[in-house]
C-alpha atoms as a PDB file:
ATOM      1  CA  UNK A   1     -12.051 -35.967  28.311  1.00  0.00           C
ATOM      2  CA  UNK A   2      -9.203 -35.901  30.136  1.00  0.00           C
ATOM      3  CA  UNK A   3      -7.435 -32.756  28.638  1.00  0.00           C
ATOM      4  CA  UNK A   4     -11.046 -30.867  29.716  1.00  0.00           C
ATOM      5  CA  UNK A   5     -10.865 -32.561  33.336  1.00  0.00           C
ATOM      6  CA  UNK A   6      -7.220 -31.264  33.768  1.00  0.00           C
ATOM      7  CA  UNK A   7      -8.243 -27.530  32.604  1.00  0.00           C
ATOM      8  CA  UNK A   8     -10.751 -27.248  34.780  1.00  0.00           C
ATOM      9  CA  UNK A   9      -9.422 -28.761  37.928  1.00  0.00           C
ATOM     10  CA  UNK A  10      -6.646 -26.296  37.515  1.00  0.00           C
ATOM     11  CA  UNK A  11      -8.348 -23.418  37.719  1.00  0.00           C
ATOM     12  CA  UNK A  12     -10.870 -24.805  40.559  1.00  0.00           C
ATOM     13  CA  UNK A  13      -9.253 -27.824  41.881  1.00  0.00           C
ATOM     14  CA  UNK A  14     -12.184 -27.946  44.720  1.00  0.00           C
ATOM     15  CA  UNK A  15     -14.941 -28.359  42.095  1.00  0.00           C
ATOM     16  CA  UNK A  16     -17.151 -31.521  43.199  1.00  0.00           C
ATOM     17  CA  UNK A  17     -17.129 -34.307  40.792  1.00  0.00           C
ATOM     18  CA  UNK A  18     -20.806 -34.129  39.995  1.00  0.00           C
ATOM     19  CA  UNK A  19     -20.812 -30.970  39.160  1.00  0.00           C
ATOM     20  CA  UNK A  20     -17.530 -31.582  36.677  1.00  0.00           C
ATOM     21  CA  UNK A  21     -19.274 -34.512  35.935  1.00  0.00           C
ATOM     22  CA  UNK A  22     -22.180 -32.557  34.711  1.00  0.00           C
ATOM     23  CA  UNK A  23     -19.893 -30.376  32.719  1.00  0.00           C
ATOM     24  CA  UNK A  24     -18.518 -32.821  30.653  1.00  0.00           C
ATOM     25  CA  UNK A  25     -21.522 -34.878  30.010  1.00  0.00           C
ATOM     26  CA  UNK A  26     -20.172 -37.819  31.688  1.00  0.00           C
ATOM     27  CA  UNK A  27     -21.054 -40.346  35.272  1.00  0.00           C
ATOM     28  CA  UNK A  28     -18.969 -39.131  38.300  1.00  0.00           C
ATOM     29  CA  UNK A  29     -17.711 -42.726  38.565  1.00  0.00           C
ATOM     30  CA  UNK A  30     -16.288 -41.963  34.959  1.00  0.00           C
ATOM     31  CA  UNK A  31     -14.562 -38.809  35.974  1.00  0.00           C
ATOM     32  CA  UNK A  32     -13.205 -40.705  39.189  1.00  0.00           C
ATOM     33  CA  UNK A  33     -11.675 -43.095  37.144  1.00  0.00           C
ATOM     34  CA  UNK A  34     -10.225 -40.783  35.207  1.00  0.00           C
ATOM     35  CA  UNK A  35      -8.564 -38.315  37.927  1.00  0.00           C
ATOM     36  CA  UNK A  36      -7.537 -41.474  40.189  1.00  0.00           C
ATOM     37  CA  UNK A  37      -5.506 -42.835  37.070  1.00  0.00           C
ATOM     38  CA  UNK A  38      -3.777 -39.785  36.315  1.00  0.00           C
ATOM     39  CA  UNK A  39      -3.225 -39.173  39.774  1.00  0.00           C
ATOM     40  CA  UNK A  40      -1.440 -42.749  39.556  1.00  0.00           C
ATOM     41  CA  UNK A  41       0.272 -41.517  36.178  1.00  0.00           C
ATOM     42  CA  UNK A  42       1.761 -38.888  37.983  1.00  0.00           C
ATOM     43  CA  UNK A  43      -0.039 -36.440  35.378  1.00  0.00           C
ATOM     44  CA  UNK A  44      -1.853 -34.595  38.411  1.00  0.00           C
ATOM     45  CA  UNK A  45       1.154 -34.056  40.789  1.00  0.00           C
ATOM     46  CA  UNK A  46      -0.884 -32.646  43.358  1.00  0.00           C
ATOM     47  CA  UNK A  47      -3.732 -30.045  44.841  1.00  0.00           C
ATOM     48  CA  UNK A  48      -2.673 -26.443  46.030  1.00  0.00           C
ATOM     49  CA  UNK A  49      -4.015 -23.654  47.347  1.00  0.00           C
ATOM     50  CA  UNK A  50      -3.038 -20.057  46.725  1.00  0.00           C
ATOM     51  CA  UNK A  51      -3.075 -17.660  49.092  1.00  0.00           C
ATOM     52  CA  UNK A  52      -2.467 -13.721  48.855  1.00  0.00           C
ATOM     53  CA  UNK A  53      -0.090 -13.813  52.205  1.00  0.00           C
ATOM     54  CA  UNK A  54      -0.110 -10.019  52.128  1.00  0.00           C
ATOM     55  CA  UNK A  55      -3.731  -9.687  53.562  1.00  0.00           C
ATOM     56  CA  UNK A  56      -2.330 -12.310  56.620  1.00  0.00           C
ATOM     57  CA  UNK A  57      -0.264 -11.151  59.812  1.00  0.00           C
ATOM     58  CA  UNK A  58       2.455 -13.548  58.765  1.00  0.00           C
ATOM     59  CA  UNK A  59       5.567 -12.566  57.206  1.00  0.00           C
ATOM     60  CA  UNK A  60       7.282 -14.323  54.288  1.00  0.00           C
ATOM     61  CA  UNK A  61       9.441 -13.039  51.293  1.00  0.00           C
ATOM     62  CA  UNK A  62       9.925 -14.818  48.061  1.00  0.00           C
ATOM     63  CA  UNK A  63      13.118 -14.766  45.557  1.00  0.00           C
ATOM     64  CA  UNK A  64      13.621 -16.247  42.093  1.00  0.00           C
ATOM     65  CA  UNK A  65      17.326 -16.990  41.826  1.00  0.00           C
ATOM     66  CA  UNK A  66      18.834 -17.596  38.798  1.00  0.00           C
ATOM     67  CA  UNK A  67      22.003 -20.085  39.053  1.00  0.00           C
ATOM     68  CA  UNK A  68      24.574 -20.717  36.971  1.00  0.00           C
ATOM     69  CA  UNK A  69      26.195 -24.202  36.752  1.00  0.00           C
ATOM     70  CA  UNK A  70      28.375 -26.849  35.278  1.00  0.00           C
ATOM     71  CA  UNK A  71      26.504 -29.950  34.048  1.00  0.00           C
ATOM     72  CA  UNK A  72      27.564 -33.108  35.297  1.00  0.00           C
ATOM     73  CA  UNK A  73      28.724 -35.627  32.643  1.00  0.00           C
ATOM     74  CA  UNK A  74      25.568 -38.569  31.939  1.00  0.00           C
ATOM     75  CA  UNK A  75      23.560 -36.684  34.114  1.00  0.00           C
ATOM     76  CA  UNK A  76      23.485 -33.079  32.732  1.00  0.00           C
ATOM     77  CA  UNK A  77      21.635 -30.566  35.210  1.00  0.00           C
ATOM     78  CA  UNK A  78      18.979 -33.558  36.986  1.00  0.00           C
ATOM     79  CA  UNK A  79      21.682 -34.073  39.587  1.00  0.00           C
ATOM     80  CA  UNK A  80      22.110 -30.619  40.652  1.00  0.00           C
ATOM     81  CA  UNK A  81      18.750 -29.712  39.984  1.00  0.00           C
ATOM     82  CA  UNK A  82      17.571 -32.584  42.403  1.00  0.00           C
ATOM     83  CA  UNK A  83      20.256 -31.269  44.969  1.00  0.00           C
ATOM     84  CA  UNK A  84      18.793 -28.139  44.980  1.00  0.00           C
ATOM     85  CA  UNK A  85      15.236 -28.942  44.982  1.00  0.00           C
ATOM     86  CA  UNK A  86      15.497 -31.115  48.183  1.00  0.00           C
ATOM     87  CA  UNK A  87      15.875 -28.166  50.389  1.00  0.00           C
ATOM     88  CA  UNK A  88      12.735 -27.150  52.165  1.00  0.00           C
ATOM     89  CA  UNK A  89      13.334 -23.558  51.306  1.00  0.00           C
ATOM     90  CA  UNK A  90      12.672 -24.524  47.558  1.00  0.00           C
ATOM     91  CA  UNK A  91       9.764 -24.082  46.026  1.00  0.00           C
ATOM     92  CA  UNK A  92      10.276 -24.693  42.604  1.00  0.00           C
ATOM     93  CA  UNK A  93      13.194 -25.378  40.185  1.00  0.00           C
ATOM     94  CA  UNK A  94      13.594 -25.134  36.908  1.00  0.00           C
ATOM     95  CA  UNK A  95      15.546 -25.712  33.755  1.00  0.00           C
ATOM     96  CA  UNK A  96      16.091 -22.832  32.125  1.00  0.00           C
ATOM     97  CA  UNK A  97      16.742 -20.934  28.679  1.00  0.00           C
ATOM     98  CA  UNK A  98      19.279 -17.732  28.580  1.00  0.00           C
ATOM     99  CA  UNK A  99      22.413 -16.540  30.472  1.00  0.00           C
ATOM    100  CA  UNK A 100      21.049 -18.936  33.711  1.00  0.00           C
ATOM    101  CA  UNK A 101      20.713 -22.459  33.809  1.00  0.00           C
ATOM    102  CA  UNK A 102      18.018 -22.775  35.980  1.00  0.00           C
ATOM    103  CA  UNK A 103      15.624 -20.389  38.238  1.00  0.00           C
ATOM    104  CA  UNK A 104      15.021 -21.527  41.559  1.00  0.00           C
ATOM    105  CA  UNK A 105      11.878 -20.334  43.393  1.00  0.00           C
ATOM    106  CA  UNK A 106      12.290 -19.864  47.314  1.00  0.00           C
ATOM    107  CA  UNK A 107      10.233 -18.650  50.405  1.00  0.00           C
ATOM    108  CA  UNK A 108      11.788 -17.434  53.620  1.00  0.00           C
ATOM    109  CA  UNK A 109      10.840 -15.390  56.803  1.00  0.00           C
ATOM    110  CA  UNK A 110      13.106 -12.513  55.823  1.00  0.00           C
ATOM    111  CA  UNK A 111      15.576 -10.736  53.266  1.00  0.00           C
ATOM    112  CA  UNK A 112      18.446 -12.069  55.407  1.00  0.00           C
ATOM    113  CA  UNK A 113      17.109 -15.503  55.371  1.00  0.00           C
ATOM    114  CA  UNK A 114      17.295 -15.770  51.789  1.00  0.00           C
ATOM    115  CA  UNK A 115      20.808 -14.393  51.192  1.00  0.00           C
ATOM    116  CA  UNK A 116      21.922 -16.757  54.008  1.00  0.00           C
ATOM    117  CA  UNK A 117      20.468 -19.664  51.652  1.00  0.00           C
ATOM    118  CA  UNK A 118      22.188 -18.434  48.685  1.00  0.00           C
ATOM    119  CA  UNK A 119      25.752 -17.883  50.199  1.00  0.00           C
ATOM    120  CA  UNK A 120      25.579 -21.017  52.721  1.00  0.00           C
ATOM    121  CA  UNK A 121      23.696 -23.517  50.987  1.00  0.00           C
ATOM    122  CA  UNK A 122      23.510 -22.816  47.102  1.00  0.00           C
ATOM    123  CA  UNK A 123      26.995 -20.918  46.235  1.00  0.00           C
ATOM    124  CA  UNK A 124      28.453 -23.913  47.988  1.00  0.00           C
ATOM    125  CA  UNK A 125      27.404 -26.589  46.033  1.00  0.00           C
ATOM    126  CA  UNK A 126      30.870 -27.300  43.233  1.00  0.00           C
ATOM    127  CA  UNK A 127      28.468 -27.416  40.522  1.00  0.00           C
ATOM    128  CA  UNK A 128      27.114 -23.778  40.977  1.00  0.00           C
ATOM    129  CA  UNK A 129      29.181 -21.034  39.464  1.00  0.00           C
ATOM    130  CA  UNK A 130      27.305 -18.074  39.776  1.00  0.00           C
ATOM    131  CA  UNK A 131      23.479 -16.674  41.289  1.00  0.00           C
ATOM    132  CA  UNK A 132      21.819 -13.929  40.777  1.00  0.00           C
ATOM    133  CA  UNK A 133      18.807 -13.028  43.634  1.00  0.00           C
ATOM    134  CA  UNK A 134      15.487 -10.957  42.641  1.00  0.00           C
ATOM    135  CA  UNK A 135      13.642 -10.679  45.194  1.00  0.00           C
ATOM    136  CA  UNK A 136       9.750 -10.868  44.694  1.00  0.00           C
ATOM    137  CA  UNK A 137       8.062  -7.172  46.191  1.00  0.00           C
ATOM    138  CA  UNK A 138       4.706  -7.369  45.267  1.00  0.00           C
ATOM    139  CA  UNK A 139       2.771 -10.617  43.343  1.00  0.00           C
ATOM    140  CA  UNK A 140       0.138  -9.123  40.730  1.00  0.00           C
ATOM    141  CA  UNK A 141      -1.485 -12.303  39.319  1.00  0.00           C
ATOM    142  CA  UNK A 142      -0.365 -16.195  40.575  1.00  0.00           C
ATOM    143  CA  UNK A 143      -0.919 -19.052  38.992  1.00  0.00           C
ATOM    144  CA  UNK A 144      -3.268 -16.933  36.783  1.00  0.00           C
ATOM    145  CA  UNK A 145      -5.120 -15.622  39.781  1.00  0.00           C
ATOM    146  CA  UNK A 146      -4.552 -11.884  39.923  1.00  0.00           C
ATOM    147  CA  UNK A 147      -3.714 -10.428  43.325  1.00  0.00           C
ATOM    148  CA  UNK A 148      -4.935  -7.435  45.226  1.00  0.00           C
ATOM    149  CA  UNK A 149      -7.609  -6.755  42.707  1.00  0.00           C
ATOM    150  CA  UNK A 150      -8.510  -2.914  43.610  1.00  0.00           C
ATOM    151  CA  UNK A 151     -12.475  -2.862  43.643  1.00  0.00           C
ATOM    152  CA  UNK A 152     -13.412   0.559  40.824  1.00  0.00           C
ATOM    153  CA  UNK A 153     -15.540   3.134  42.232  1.00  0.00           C
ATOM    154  CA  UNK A 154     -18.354   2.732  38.932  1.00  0.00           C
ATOM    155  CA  UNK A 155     -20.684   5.446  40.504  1.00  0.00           C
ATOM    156  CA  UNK A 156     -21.148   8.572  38.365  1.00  0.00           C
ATOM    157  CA  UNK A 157     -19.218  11.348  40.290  1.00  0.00           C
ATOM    158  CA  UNK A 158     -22.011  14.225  41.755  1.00  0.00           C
ATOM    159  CA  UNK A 159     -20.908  18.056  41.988  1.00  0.00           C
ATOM    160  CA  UNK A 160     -22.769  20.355  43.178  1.00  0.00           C
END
């Protein structure tokens, strides 16, 4: 049950507990149970909502960053990792496969914002030997949400 409660609360994490309840054939206190004991687990981590900030008046640009670094002995790349991911800026961090070490999502008001972070607050750091900054210019699908969706014109064309 709970694998089934965790892929549907990630795709609809509003969706009342009787009617997930109903889905899976169980009581709500059951499903309850279940989500306030993962939620003490730490197996759901939270409750987001995405937003397409293009269709809002406020302006924000997003970056994936790919760092470079030297693991610290005993602790590897957690303590640099957790260095990193307590700036507000950050959005996400990860450990990473490749030529990078890890990829660093980050949100600011502006381009210049961003490379300030990088060159100020991220080269800085001893551990961090190189970055490289992609900067995010249009989001297609999220989270597996896709984006923008153009509505397509069905109707039959008429000529005269």
């Amino acid at each position: 049950m709970r694998e089934k409660i965790l892929s549907i609360i990630e795709k609809n994490c509003r969706i009342e507990v009787k009617e997930l309840a109903a889905m899976l054939g169980v009581t709500e206190v059951d499903i309850m149970n279940e989500m306030e004991q993962m939620e003490k687990e730490g197996v759901i981590c939270g409750y987001h909502t995405l937003i397409d900030w293009e269709k809002t008046s406020v302006d924000k640009v997003n970056a994936l960053i790919e760092v470079r670094v030297t693991p610290q002995r005993g602790r590897g790349f957690d303590s640099i990792a957790e260095r990193i991911y307590n700036y507000p800026e950050v959005h996400a961090v990860y450990l990473i496969s490749g030529g990078y070490d890890l990829l660093i999502s980050l949100e600011g008001k502006s381009l210049k914002e961003i490379s300030n972070f990088v060159s100020d607050k991220l080269s800085a750091l001893d551990s961090v030997l190189s970055t490289a900054t992609h900067f995010i210019l249009k989001k297609y699908k999220d989270h597996g949400t896709i984006l923008g969706k153009q509505e397509i014109d069905e109707r039959m064309q008429v000529t005269p």
